[in-house]
Protein backbone atom coordinates (compact mmCIF):
# COMPACT_ATOMS: atom_id res chain seq x y z
CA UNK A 1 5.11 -149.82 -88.26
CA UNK A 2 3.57 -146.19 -88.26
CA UNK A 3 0.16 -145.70 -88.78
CA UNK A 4 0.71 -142.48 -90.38
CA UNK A 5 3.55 -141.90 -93.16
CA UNK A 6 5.88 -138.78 -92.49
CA UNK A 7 4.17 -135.64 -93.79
CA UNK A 8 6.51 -133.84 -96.62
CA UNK A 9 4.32 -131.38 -98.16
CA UNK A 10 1.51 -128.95 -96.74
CA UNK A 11 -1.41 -131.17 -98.63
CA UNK A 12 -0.09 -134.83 -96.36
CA UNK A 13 -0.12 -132.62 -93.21
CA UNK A 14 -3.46 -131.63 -93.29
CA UNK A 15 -3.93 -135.00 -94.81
CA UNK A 16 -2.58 -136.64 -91.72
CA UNK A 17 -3.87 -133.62 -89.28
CA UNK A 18 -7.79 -133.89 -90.66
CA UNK A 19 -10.49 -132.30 -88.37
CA UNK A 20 -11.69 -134.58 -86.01
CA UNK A 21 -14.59 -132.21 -85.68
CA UNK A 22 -15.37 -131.51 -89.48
CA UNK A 23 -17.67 -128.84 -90.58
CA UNK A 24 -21.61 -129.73 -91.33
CA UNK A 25 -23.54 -128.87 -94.25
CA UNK A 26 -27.01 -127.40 -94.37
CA UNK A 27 -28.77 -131.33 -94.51
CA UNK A 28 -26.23 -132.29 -91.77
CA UNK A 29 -27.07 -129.75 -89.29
CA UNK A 30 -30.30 -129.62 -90.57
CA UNK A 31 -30.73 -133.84 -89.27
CA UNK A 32 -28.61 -132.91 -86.36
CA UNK A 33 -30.64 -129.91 -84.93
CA UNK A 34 -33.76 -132.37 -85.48
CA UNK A 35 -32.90 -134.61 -82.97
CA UNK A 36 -32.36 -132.19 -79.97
CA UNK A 37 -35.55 -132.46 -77.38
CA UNK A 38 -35.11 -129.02 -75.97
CA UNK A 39 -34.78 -129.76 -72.79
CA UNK A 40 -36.42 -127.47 -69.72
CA UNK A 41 -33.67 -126.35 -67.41
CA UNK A 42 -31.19 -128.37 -69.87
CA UNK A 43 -28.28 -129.74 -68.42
CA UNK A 44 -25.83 -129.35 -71.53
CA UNK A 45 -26.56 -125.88 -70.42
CA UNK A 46 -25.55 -125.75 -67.27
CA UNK A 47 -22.52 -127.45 -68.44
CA UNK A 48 -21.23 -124.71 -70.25
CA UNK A 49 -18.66 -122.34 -68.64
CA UNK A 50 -20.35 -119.69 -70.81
CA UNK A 51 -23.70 -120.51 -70.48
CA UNK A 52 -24.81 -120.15 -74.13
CA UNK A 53 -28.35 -121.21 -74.39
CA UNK A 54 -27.75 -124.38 -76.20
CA UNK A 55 -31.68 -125.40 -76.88
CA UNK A 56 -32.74 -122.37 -78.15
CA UNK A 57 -29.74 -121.99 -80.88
CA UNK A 58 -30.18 -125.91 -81.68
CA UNK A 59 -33.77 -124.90 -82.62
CA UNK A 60 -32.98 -121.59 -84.41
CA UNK A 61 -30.87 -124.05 -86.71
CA UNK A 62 -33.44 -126.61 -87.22
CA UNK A 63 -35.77 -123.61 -88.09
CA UNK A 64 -33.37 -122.36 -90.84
CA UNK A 65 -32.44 -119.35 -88.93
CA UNK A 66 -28.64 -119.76 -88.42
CA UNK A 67 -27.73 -115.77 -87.90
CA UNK A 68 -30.09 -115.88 -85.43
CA UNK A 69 -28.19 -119.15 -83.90
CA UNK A 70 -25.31 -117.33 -84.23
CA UNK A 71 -25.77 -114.29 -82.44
CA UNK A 72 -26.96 -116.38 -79.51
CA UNK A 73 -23.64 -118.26 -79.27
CA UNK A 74 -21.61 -115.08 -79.39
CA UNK A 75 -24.45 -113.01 -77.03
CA UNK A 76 -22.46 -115.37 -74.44
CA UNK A 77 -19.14 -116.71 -76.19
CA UNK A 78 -17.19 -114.67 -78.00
CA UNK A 79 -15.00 -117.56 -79.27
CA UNK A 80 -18.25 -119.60 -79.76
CA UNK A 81 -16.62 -120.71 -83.41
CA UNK A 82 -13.21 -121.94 -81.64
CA UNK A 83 -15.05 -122.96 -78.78
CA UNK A 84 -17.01 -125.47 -80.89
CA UNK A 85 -14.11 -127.56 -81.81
CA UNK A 86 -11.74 -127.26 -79.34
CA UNK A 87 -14.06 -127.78 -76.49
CA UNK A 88 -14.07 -131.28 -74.55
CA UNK A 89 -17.97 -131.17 -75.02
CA UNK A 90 -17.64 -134.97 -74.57
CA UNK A 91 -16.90 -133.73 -70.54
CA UNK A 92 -19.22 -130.30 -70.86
CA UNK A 93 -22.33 -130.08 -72.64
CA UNK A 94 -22.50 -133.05 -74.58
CA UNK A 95 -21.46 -134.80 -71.58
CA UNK A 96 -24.27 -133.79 -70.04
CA UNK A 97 -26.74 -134.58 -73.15
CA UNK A 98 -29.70 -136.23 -71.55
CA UNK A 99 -29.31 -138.77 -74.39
CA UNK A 100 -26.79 -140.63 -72.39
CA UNK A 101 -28.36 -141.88 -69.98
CA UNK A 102 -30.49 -143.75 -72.81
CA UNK A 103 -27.31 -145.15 -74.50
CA UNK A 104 -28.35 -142.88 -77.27
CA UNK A 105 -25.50 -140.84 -78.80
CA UNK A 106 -25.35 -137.00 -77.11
CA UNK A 107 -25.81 -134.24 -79.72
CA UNK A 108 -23.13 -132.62 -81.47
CA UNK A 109 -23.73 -129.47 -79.72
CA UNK A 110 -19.52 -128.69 -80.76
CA UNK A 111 -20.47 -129.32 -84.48
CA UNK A 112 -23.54 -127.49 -84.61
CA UNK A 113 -22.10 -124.49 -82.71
CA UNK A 114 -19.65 -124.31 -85.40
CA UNK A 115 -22.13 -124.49 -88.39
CA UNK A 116 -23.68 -121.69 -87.15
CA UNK A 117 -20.89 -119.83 -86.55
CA UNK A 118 -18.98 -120.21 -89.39
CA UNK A 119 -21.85 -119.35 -91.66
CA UNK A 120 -22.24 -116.00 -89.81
CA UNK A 121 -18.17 -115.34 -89.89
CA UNK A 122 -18.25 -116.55 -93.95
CA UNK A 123 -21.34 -114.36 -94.81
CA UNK A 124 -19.74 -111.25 -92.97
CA UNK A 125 -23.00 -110.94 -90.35
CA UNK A 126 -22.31 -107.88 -88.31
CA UNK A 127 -23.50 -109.10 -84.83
CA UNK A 128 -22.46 -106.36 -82.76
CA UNK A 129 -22.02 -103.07 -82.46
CA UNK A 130 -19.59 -100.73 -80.32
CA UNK A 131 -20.98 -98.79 -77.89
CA UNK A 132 -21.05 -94.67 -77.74
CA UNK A 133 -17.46 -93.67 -76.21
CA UNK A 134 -17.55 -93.15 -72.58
CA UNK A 135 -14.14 -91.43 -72.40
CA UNK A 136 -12.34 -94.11 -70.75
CA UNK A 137 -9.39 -96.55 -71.53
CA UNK A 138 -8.81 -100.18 -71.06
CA UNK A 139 -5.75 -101.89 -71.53
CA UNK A 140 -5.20 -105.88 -71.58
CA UNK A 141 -2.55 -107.66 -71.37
CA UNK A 142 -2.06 -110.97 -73.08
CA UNK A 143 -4.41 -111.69 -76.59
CA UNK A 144 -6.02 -115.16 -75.64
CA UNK A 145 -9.28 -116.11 -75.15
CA UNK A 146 -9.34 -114.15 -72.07
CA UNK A 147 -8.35 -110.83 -72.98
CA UNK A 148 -9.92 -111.24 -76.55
CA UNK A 149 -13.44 -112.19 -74.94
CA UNK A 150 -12.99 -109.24 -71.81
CA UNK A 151 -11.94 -106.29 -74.75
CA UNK A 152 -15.25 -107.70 -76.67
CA UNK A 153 -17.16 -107.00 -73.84
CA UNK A 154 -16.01 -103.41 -73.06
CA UNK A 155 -16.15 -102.08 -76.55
CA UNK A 156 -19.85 -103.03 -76.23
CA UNK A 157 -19.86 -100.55 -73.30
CA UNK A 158 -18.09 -97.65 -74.77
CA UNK A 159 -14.37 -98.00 -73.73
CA UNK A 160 -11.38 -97.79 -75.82
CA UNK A 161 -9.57 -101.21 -75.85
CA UNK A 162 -5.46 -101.46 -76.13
CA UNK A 163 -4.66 -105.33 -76.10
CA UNK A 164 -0.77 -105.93 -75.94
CA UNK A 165 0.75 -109.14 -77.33
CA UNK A 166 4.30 -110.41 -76.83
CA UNK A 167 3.56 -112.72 -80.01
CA UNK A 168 2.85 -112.04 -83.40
CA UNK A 169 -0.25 -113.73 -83.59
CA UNK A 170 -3.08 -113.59 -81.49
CA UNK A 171 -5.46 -115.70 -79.67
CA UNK A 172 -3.43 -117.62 -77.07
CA UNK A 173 -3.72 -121.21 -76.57
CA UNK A 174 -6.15 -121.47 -79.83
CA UNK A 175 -3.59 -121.42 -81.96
CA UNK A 176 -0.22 -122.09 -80.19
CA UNK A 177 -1.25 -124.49 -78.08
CA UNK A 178 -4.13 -127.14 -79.40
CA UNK A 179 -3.54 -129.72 -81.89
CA UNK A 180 -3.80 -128.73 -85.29
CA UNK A 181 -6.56 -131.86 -85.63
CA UNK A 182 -9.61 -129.68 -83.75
CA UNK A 183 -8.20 -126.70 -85.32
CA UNK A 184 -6.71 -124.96 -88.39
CA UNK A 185 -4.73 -121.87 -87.84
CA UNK A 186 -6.83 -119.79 -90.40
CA UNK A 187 -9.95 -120.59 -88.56
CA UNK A 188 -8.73 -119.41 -85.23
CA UNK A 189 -7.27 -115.60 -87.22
CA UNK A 190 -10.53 -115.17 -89.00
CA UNK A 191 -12.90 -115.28 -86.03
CA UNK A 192 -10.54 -112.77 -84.40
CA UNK A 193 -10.36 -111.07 -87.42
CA UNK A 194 -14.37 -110.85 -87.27
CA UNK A 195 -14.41 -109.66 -84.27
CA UNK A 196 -12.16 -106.88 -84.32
CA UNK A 197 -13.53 -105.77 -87.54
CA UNK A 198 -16.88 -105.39 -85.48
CA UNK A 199 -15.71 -104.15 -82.26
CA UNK A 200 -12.58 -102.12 -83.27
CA UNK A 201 -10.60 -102.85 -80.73
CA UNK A 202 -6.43 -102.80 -80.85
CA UNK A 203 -4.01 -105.37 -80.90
CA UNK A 204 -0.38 -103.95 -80.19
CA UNK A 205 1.60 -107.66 -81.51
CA UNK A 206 5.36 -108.09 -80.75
CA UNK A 207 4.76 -105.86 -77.97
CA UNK A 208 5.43 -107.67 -74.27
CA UNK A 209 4.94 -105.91 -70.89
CA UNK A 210 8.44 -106.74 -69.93
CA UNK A 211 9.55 -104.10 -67.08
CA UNK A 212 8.30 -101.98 -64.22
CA UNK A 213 8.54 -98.72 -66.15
CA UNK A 214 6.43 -99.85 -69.02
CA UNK A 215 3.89 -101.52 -66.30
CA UNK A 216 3.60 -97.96 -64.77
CA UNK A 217 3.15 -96.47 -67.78
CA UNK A 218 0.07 -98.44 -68.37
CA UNK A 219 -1.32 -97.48 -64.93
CA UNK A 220 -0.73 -94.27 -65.78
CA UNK A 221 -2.77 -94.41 -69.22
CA UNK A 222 -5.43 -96.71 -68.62
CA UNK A 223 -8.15 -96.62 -65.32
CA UNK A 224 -7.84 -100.54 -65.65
CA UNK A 225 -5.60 -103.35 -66.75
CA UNK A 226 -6.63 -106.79 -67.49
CA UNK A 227 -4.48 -109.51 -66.97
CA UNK A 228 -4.50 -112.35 -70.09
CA UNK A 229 -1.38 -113.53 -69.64
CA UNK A 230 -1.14 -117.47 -69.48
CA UNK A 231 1.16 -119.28 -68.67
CA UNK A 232 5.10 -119.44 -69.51
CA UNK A 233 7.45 -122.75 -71.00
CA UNK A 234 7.24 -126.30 -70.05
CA UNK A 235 8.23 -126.75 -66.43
CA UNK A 236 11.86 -128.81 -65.90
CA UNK A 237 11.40 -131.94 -63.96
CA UNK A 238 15.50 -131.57 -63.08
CA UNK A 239 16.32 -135.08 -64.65
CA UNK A 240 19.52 -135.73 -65.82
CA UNK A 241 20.07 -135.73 -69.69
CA UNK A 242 16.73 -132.79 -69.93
CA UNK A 243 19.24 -130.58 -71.63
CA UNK A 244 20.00 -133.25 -74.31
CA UNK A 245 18.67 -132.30 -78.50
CA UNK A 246 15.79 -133.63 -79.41
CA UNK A 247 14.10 -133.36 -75.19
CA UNK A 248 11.49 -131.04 -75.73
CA UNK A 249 9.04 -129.33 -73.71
CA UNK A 250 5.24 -130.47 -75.10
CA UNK A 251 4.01 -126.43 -74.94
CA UNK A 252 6.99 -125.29 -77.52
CA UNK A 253 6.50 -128.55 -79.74
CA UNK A 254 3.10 -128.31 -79.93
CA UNK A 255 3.46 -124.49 -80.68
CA UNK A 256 6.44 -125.16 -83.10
CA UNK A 257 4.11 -127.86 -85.36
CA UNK A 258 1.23 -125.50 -85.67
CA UNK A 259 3.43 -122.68 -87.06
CA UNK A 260 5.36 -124.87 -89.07
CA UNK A 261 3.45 -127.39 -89.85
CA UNK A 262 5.13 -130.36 -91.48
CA UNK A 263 8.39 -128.42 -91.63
CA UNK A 264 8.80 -129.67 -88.51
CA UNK A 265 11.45 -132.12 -87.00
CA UNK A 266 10.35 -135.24 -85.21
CA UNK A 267 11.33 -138.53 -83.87
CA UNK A 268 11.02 -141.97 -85.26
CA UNK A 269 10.77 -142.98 -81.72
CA UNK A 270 9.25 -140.74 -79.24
CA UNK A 271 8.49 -141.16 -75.40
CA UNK A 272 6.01 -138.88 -74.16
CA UNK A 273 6.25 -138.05 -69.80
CA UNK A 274 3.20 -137.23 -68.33
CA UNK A 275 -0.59 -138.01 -68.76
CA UNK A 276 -2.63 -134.80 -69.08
CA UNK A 277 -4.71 -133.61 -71.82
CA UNK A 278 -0.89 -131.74 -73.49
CA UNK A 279 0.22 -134.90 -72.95
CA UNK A 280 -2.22 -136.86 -75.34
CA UNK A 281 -2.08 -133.97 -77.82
CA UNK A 282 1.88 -134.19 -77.63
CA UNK A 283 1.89 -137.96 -78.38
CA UNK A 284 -1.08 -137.72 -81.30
CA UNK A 285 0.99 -135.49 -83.09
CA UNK A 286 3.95 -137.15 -83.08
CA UNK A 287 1.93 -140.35 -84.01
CA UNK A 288 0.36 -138.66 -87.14
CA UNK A 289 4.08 -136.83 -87.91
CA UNK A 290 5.51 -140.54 -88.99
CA UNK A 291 6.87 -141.54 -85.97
CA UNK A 292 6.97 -145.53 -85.68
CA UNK A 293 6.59 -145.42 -82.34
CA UNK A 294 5.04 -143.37 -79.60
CA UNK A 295 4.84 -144.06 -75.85
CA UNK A 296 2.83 -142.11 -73.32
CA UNK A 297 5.03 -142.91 -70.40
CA UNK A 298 3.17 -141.95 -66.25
CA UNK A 299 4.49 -142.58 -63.14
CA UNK A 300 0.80 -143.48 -62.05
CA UNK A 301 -1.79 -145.86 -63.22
CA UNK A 302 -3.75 -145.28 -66.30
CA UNK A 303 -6.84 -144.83 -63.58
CA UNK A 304 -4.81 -141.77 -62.18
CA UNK A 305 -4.39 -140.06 -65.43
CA UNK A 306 -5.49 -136.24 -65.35
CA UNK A 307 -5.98 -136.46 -69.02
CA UNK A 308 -9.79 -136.76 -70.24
CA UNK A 309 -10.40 -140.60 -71.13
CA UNK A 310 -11.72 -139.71 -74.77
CA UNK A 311 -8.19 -138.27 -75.20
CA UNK A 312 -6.60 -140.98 -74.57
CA UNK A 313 -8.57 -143.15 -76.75
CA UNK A 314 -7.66 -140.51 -79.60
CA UNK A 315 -4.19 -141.06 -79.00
CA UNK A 316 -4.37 -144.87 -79.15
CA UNK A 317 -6.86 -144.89 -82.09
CA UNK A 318 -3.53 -143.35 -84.51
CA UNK A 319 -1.12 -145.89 -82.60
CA UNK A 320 -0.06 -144.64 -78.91
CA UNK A 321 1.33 -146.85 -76.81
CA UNK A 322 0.58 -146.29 -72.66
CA UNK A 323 3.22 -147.16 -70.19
CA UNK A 324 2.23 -146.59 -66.81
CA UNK A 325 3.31 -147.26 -63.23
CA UNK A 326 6.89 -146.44 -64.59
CA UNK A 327 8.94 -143.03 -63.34
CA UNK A 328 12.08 -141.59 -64.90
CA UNK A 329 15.09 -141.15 -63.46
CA UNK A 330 17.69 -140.37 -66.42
CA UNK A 331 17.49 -139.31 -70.16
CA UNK A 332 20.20 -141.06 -71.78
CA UNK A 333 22.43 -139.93 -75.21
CA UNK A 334 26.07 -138.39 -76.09
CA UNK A 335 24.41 -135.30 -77.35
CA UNK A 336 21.30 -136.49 -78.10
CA UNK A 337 18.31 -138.29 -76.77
CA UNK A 338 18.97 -142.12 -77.03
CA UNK A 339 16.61 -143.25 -74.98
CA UNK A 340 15.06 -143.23 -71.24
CA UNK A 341 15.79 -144.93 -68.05
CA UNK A 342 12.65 -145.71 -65.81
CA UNK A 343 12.20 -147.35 -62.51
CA UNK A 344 8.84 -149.18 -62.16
CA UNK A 345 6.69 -147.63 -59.53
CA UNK A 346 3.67 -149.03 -57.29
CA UNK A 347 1.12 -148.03 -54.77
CA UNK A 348 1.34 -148.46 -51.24
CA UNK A 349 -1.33 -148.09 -48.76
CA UNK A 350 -1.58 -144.68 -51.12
CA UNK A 351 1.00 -143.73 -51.30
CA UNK A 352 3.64 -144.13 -54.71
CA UNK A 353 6.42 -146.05 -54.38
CA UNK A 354 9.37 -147.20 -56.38
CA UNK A 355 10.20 -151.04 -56.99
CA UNK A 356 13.76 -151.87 -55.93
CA UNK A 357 15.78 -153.43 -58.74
CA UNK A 358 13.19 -152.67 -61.52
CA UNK A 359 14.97 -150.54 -63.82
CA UNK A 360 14.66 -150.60 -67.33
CA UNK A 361 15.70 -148.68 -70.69
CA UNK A 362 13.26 -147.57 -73.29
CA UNK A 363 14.82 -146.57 -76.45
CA UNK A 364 14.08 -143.70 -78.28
CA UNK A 365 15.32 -140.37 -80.51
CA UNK A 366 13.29 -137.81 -78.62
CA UNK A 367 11.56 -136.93 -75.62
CA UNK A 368 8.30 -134.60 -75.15
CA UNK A 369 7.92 -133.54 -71.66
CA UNK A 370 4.47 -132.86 -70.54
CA UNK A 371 5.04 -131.51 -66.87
CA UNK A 372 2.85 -128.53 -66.69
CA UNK A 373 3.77 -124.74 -67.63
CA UNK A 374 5.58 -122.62 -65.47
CA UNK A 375 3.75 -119.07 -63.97
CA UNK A 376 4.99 -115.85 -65.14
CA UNK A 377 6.08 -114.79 -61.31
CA UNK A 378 9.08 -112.79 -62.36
CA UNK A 379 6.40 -110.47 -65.04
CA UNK A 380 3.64 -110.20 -61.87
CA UNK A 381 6.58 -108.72 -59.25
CA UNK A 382 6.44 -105.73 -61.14
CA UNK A 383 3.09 -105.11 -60.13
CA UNK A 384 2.50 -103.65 -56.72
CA UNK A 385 0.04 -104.81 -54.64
CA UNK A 386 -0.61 -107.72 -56.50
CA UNK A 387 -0.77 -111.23 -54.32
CA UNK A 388 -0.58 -114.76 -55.87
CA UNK A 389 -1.73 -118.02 -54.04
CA UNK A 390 0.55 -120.72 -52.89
CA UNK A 391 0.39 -122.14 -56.32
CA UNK A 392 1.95 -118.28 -57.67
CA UNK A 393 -1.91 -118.23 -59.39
CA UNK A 394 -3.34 -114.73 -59.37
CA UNK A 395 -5.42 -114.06 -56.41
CA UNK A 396 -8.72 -112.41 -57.58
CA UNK A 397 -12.59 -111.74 -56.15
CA UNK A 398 -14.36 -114.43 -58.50
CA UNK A 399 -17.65 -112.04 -58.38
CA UNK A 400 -15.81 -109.72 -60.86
CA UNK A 401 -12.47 -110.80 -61.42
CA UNK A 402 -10.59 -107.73 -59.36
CA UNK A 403 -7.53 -108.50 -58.21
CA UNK A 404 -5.44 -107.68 -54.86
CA UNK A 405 -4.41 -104.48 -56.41
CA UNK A 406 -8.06 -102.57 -57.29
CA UNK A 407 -6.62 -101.26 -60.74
CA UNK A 408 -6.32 -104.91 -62.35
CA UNK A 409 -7.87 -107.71 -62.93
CA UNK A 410 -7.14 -111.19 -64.10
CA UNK A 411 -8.91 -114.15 -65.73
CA UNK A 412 -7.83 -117.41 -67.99
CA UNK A 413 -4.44 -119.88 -66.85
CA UNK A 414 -2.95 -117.27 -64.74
CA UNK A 415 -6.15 -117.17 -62.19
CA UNK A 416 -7.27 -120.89 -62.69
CA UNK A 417 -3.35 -122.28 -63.11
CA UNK A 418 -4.97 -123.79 -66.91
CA UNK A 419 -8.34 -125.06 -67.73
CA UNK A 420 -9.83 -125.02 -71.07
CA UNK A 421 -10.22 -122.00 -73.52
CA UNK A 422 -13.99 -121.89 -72.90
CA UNK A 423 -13.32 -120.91 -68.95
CA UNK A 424 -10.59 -117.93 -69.98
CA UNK A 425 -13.94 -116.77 -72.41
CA UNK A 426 -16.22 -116.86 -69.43
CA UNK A 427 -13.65 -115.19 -66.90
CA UNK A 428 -12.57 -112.31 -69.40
CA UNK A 429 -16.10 -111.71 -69.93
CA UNK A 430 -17.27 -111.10 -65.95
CA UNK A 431 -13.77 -109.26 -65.48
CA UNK A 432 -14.88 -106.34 -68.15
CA UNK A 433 -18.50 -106.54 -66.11
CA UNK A 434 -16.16 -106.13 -63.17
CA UNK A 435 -14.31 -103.05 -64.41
CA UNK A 436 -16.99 -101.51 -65.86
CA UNK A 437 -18.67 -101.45 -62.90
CA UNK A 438 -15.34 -100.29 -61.12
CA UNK A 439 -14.30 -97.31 -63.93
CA UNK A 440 -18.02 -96.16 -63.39
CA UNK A 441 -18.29 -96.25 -59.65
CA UNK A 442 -15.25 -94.12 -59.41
CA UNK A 443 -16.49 -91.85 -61.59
């Protein structure tokens, strides 16, 4: 039986979709702040990609001064609101909460990041302030956390900032790609909103870099080009039956339900292939759309997942069912997805093996694949000069971000082939460090 009943209106999805990360009050955050020891040399610190000096906010909260906790968050993450719920702290700095090694539960550093943030965001606190124009032009490509966070950081410095973004929406990953339970789409639009309200720079939507000429044209316009673009669709995994209704790719269902919320069509019976952190998210949702049954289905053991192990316990607290050691070889239907033929698999002296005679048929009315996201090769050809490793990531100097070709430079999925939002924030922000000190040195 499903744990959760199919959402019909707008109030049962957000019913079924609640925060998993809710927002404090004063007395909440004001308890939670109390119990941080402020640390020397903390290690949740160290721990962040960003580096945001966790103590000292904690105790500007405790203290009453949240503005001031605040502008410390966003001094070194400009998505420090986002950032605060979609994080894995339980891996990052909470992981790394000295209270664990006491059996003591870690602070909510996520929680109280977003307290502070939010309050700033609701009161309208103007935190920054654009620098005096120095005459030159940016342009960045791609409005995710990578390119948001890198135009942040040269409008402090003076430069005129053109973001272009094939969507309509911005913000990347934050809001077409995590579950809707850390996040709700208006909270992801109004801390961009806040920030471009403060830092004036421009977001060109509906507008993709799709051909040589228009790439030249940019080089043309701008000293220097920053690279946000992701990653493209769900990768095929050329089985037989992948072009059957109802097999999707995670990335576009995922994307699909937090645009359309409970509008969307789903399965009653839904296998899930693959075992990374999309995977989990993939197979939550479709637990907490109605679906009576949901199985995470990897050709590995449940030791080998790639998939955080506090994501998999979310996804079998709302009903997820893991199948592991198991590898597909066929998705079956006349039209549609009726189910999906595995062969059991084992290890061998390391190395993974199939079982001879062990097939077997799990029924089902859809399929979410969860095979990584393809690179955008075909977009970075029309770029001359510009070499990609033997995983077609973008090759770049990790002091600053340049890439091969001196006039870009990269950060976020397409450097580090997809991490979490909080690296593309850090990388943006040393890539505009990295072209300011290139557009200046040329000067």
């Amino acid at each position: 039986m499903a744990e959760f009943s199919r959402p019909q209106s707008e109030e049962a999805f957000e019913k079924n979709f609640a925060q998993i990360k809710p927002l404090m009050n004063e007395t909440q955050a004001y308890y939670e702040s109390s119990r941080c020891l402020f640390c020397y040399e903390a290690p949740c610190v160290n721990a962040c990609p960003t580096g945001i000096d966790i103590p000292l906010f904690i105790r500007q909260i405790n203290t009453g001064n949240a503005l001031g906790a605040a502008k410390t968050i966003y001094d070194a993450n400009y998505f420090g609101n986002a950032c605060g719920k979609v994080c894995p702290t339980e891996v990052l700095c909470e992981g790394a909460c000295v209270y664990i090694h006491q059996d003591v539960k870690a602070i909510e550093i996520g929680r109280l990041q977003s307290f502070a943030t939010t309050k700033a965001i609701v009161d309208h606190e103007q935190l920054f302030t654009p620098g005096a124009d120095n005459g030159k032009k940016v342009a960045v490509i791609g409005a995710g956390p990578a390119g948001i966070s890198c135009a942040c950081e040269l409008r402090l410095k003076g430069y005129v900032v053109d973001i272009y973004e094939a969507k309509e929406k911005p913000s990347g990953l934050t809001i077409y790609g995590v579950a809707p339970y850390k996040i709700r789409n208006e909270e992801v639009l109004t801390e961009v909103d806040y920030l471009k309200r403060q830092l004036g720079f421009h977001i060109n939507y509906n507008h993709p870099i799709d051909s040589k000429e228009i790439v030249e044209q940019l080089e043309e316009d701008y000293g220097a080009i920053f690279l946000g673009i992701g990653l493209g669709e769900t990768n095929n995994i050329e089985l037989p039956g992948e072009d059957l209704e109802n097999c999707l790719g995670a990335v576009e269902y995922i994307e699909a339900l937090r645009m359309r919320h409970h509008e969307v069509g789903f399965g009653n019976k839904v296998v899930v292939l693959g075992a990374g952190n999309t995977a989990m998210d993939a197979a939550s949702e479709s637990a907490r759309m109605g679906a009576e049954k949901v199985v995470l289905a990897y050709r590995r053991s449940k030791e080998q997942m790639r998939a955080y192990e506090f994501e998999y316990d979310l996804a079998k607290s709302v009903g997820v069912k893991g199948l592991f050691n198991v590898s597909p070889i066929e998705i079956v239907g006349d039209g549609k997805v009726e189910g999906v033929k595995f062969i059991r698999t084992k290890n061998e002296n390391g190395k993974l093996t199939t079982v001879p005679n062990s097939e077997f048929l799990e029924p089902c009315d859809m399929v979410i694949r969860a095979t990584g996201q393809s690179k955008l090769v075909e977009f970075l050809s029309n770029i001359q000069g510009l070499e990609l490793d033997n995983l077609d990531r973008i090759k770049v100097n990790y002091k600053n971000y340049q890439t091969t070709n001196a006039q870009y430079f990269a950060g976020g999925d397409a450097v580090n082939g997809g991490v979490e939002v909080v690296n593309a924030v850090a990388e943006g922000k040393i890539a505009a460090l990295g072209i300011d000190k290139f557009l200046m040195s040329n000067e």
